[in-house]
C-alpha atoms as a PDB file:
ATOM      1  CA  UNK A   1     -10.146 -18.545  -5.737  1.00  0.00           C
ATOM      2  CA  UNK A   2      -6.898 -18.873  -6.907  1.00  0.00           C
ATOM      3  CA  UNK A   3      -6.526 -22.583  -7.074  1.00  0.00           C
ATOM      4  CA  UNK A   4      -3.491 -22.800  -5.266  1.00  0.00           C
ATOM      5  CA  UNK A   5      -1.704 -26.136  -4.031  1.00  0.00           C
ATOM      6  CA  UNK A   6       0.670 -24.864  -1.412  1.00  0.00           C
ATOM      7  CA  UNK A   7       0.363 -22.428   1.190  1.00  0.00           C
ATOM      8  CA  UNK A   8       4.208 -20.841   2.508  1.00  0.00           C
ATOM      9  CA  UNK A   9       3.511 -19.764   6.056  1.00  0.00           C
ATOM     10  CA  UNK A  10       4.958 -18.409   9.352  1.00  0.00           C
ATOM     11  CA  UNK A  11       4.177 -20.781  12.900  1.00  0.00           C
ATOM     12  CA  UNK A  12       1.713 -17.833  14.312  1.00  0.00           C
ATOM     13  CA  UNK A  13       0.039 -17.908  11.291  1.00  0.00           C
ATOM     14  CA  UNK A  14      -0.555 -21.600  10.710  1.00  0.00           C
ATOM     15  CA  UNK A  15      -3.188 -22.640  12.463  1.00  0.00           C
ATOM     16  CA  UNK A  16      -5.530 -19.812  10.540  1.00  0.00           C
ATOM     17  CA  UNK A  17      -3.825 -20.775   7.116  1.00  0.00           C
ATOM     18  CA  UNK A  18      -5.098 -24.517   7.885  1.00  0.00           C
ATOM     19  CA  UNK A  19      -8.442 -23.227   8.901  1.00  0.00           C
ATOM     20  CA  UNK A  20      -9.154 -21.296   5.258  1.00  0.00           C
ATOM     21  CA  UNK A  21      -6.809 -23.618   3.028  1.00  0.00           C
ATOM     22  CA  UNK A  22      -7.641 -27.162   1.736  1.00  0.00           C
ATOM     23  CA  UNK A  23      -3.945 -27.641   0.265  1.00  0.00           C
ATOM     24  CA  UNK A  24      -0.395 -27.929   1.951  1.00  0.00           C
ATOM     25  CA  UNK A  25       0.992 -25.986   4.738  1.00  0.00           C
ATOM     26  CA  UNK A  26       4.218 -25.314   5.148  1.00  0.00           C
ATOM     27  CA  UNK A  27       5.647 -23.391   8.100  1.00  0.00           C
ATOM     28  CA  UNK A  28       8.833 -21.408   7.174  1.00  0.00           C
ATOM     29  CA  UNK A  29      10.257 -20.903  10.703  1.00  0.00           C
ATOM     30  CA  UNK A  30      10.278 -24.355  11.234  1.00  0.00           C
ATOM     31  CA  UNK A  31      12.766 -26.838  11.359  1.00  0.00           C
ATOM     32  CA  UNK A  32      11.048 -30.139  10.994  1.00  0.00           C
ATOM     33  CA  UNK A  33       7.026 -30.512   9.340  1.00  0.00           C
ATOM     34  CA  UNK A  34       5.526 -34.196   9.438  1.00  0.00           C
ATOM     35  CA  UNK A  35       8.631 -35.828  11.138  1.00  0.00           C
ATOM     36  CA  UNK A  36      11.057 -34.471   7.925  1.00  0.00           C
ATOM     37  CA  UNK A  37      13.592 -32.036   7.931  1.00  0.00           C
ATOM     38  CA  UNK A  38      11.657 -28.451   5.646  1.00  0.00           C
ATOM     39  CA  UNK A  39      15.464 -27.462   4.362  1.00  0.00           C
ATOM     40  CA  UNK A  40      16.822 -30.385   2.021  1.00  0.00           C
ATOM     41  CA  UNK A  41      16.426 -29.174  -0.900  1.00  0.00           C
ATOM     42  CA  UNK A  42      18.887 -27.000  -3.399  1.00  0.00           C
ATOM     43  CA  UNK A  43      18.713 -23.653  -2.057  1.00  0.00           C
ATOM     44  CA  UNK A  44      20.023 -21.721  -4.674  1.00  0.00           C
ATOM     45  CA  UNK A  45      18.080 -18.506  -6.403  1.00  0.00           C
ATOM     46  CA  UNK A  46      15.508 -19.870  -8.785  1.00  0.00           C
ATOM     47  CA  UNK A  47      16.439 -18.730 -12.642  1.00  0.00           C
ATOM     48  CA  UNK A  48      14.242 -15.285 -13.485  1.00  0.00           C
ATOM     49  CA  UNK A  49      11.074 -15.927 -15.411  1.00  0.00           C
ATOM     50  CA  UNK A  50       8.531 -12.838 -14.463  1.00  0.00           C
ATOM     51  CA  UNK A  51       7.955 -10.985 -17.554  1.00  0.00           C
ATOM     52  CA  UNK A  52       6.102  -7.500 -18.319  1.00  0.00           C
ATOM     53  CA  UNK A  53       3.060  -9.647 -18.767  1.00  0.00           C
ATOM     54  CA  UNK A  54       3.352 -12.085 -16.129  1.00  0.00           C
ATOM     55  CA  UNK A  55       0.800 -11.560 -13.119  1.00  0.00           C
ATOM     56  CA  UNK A  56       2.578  -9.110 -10.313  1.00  0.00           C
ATOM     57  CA  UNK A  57      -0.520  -9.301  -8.076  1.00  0.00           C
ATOM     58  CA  UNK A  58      -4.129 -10.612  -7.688  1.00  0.00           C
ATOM     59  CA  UNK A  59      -6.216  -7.379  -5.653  1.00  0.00           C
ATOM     60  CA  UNK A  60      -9.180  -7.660  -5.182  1.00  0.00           C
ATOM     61  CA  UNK A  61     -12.677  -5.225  -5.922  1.00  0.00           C
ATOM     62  CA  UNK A  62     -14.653  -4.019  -3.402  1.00  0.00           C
ATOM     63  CA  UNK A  63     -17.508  -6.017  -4.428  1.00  0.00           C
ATOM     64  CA  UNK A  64     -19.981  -3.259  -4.096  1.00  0.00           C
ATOM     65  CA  UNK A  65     -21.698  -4.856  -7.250  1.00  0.00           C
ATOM     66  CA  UNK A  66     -22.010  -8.464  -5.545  1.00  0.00           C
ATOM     67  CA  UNK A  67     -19.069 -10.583  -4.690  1.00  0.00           C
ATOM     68  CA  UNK A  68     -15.693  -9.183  -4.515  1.00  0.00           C
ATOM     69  CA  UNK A  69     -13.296 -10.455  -7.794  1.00  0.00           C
ATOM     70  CA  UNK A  70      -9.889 -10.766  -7.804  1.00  0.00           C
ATOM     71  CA  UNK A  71      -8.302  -8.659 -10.536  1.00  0.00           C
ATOM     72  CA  UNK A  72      -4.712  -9.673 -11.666  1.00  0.00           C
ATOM     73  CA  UNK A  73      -2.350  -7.044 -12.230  1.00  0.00           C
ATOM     74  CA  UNK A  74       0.441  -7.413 -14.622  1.00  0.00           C
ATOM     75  CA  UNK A  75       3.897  -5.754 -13.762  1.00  0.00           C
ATOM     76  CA  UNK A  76       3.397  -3.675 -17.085  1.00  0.00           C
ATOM     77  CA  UNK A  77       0.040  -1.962 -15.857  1.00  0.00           C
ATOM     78  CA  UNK A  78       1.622  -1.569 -12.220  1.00  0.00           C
ATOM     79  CA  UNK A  79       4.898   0.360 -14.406  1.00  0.00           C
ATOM     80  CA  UNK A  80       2.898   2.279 -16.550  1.00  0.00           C
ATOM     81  CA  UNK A  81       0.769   3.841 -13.731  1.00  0.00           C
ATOM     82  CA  UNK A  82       3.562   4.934 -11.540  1.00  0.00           C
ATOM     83  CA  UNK A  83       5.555   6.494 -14.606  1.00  0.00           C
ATOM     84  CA  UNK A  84       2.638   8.114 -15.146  1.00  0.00           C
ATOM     85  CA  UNK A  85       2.145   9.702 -11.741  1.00  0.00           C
ATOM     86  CA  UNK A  86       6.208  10.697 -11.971  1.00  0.00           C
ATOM     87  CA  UNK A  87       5.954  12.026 -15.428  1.00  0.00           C
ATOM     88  CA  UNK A  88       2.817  13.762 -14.469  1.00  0.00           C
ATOM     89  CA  UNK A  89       3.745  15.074 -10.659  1.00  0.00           C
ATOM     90  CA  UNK A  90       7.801  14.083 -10.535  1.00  0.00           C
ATOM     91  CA  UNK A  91       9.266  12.783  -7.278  1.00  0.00           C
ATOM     92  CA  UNK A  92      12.633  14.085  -6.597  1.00  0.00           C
ATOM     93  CA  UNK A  93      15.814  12.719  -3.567  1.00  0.00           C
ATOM     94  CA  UNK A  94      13.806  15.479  -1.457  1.00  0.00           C
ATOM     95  CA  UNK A  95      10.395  14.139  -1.299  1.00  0.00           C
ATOM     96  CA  UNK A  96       8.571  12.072   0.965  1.00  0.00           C
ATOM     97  CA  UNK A  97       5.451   9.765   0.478  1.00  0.00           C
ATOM     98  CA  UNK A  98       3.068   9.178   3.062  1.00  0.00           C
ATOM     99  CA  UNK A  99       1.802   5.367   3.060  1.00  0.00           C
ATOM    100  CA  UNK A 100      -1.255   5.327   5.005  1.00  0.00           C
ATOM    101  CA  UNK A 101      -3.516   3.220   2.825  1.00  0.00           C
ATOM    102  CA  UNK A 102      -4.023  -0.484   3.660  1.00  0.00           C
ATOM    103  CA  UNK A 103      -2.305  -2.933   0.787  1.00  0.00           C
ATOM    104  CA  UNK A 104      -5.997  -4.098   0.388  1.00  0.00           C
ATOM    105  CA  UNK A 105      -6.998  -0.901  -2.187  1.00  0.00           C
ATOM    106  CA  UNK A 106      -5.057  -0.387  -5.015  1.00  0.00           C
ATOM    107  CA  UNK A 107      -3.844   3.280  -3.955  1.00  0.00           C
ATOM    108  CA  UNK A 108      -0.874   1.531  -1.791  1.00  0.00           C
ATOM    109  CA  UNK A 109       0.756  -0.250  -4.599  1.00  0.00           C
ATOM    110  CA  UNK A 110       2.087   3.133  -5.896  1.00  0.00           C
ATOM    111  CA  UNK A 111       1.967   4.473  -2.428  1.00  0.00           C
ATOM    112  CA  UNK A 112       5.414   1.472  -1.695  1.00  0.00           C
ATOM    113  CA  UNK A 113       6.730   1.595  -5.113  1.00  0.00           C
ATOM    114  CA  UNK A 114       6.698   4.851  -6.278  1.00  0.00           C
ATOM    115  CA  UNK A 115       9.165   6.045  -3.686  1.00  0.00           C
ATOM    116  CA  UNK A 116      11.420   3.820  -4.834  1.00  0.00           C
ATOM    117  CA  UNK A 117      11.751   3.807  -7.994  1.00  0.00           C
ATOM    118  CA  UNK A 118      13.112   7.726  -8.121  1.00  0.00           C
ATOM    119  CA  UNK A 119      15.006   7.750  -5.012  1.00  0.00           C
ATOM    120  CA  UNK A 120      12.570   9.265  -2.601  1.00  0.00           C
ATOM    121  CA  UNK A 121      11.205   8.593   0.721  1.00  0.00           C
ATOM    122  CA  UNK A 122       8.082   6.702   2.354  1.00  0.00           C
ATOM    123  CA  UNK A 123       6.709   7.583   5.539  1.00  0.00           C
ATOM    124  CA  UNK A 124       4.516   4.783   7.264  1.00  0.00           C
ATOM    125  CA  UNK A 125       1.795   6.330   9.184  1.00  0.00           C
ATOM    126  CA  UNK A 126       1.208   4.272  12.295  1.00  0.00           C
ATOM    127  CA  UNK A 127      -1.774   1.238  12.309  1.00  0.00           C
ATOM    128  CA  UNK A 128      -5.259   3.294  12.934  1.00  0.00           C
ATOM    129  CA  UNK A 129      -3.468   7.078  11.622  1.00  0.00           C
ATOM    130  CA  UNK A 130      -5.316   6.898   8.744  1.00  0.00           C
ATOM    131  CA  UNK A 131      -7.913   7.761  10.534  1.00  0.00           C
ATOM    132  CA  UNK A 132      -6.706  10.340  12.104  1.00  0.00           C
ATOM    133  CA  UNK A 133      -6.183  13.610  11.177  1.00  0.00           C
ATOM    134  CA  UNK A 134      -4.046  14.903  14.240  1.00  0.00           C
ATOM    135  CA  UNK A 135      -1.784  11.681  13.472  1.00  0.00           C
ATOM    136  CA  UNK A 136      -1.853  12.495   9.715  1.00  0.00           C
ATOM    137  CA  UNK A 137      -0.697  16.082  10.612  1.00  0.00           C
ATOM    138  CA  UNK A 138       1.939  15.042  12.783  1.00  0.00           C
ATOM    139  CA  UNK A 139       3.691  12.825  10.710  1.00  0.00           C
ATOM    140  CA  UNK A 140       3.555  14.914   7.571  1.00  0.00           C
ATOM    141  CA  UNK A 141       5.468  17.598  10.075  1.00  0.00           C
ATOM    142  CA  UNK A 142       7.895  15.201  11.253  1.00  0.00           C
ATOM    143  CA  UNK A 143       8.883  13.002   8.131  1.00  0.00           C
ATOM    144  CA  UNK A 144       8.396  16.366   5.903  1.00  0.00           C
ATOM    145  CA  UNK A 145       5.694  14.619   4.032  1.00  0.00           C
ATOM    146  CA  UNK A 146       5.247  16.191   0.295  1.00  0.00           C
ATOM    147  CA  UNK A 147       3.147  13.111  -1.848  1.00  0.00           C
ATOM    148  CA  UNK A 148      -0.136  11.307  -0.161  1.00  0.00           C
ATOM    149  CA  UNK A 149      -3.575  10.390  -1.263  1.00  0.00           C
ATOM    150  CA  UNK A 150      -7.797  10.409   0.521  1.00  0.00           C
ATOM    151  CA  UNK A 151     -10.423   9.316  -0.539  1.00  0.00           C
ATOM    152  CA  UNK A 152     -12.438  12.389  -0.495  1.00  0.00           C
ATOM    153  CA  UNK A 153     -14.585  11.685   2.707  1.00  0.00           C
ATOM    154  CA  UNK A 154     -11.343  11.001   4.756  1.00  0.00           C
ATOM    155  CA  UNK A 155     -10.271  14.307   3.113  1.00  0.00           C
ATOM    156  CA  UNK A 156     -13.141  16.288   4.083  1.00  0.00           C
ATOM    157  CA  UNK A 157     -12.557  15.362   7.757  1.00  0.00           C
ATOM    158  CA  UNK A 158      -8.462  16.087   7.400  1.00  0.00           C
ATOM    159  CA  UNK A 159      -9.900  19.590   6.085  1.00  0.00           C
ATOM    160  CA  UNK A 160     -12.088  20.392   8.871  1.00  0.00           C
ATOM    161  CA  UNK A 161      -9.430  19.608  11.461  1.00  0.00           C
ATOM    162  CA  UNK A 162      -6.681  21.480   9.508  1.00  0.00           C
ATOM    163  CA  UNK A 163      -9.606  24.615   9.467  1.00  0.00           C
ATOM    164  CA  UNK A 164     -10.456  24.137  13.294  1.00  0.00           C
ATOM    165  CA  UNK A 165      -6.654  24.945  14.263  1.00  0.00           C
ATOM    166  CA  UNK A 166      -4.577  27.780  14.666  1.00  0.00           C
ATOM    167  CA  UNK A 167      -3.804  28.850  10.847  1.00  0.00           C
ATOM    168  CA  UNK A 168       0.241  29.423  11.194  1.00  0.00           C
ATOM    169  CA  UNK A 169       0.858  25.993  13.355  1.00  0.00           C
ATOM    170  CA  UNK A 170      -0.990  24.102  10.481  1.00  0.00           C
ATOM    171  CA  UNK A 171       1.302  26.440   7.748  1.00  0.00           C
ATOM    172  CA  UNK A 172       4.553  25.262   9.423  1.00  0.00           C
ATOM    173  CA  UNK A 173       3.476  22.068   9.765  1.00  0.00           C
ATOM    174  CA  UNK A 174       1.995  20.787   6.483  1.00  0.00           C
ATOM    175  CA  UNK A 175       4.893  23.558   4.856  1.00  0.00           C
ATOM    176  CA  UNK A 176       6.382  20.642   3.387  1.00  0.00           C
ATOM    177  CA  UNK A 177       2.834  18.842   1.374  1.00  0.00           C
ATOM    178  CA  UNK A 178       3.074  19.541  -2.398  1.00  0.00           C
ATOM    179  CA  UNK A 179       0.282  16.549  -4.192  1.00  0.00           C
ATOM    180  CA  UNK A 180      -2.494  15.501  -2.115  1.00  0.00           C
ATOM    181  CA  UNK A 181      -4.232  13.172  -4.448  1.00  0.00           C
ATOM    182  CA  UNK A 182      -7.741  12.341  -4.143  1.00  0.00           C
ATOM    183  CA  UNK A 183      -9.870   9.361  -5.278  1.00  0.00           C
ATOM    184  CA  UNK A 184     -12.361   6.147  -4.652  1.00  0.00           C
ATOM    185  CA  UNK A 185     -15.687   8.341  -4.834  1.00  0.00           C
ATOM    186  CA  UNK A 186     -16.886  11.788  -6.143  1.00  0.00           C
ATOM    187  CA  UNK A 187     -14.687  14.711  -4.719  1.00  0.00           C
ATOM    188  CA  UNK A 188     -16.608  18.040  -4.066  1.00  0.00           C
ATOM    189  CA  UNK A 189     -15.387  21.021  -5.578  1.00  0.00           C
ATOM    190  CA  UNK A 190     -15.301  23.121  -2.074  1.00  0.00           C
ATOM    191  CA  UNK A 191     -12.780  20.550  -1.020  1.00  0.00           C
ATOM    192  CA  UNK A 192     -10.631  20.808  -4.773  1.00  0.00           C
ATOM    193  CA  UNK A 193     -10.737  25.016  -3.585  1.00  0.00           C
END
């Protein structure tokens, strides 16, 4: 979709790259590619030129109307929305973010950046947590989670697990959870209450 010329790759990833890509491959954690030597070149830092407008990312929409489209991003629009969220729901040094959503929906770009941009913490919940609940609980306990996100089914389930166990465990160890933010479909007011 993108039109691009030149794929920059790992060597466990190659073979797949080749398979989907009609341009160049180049494998980074090689030495030699085609008989040359990959590292000839000036390897100084390339001059700056990413402005507020340029593209910061290409995600792409669920294509529940057809066939999925890649919307580009601009780092102004990716700014604006986590200033937003801080000026909205401030992060402080003390809180913690819980990144459990895959880099695939937009919810994870502020899930990564957010943290860092105030001088917070991120918490990675483990491959599979997200869906969870027991996983989601015990790493909000142990990382003293206080920011995260559901969509609201995934939040329905979390709720019914959190009701199902014994009320002062769950107390000590969600103490720390200030923002659970919610969104991707219709949320129910019994789970808002």
């Amino acid at each position: 979709d993108s039109g691009a010329k030149l794929v920059l790759t790992q060597s466990h990833l190659a073979e797949q790259a080749s398979l989907s890509f009609d341009g160049q491959v180049l494998v980074l954690d090689r030495q030699e590619q085609d008989g040359k030597h990959i590292y000839h070149e000036d390897c100084s830092n390339l001059e700056p030129l990413a402005g507020p407008h340029h593209v910061a990312y290409v995600i792409y929409t669920s294509g529940s109307t057809g066939k999925p489209k890649g919307v580009m991003v601009e780092h102004y629009s990716v700014l604006n929305r986590i200033l937003w969220m801080h000026d909205r729901y401030g992060l402080s040094a003390k809180d913690t973010i819980l990144q459990k959503t895959a880099f695939t929906f937009d919810v994870s770009v502020w899930e990564l950046f957010w943290w860092s941009m105030v001088g917070s913490k991120v918490s990675l919940l483990s491959v599979g947590g997200e869906k969870n609940p027991e996983d989601i609980v015990d790493t909000i306990a142990r990382d003293g989670v206080s920011t995260m996100h559901f969509v609201p089914a995934m939040l329905h389930a979390f709720l019914e697990y959190v009701e199902q166990q014994p009320r002062e465990v769950m107390q000590a160890k969600l103490g720390t959870l200030r923002h659970v933010f919610a969104s991707g479909e219709a949320l129910p007011p019994q789970h808002v209450a």
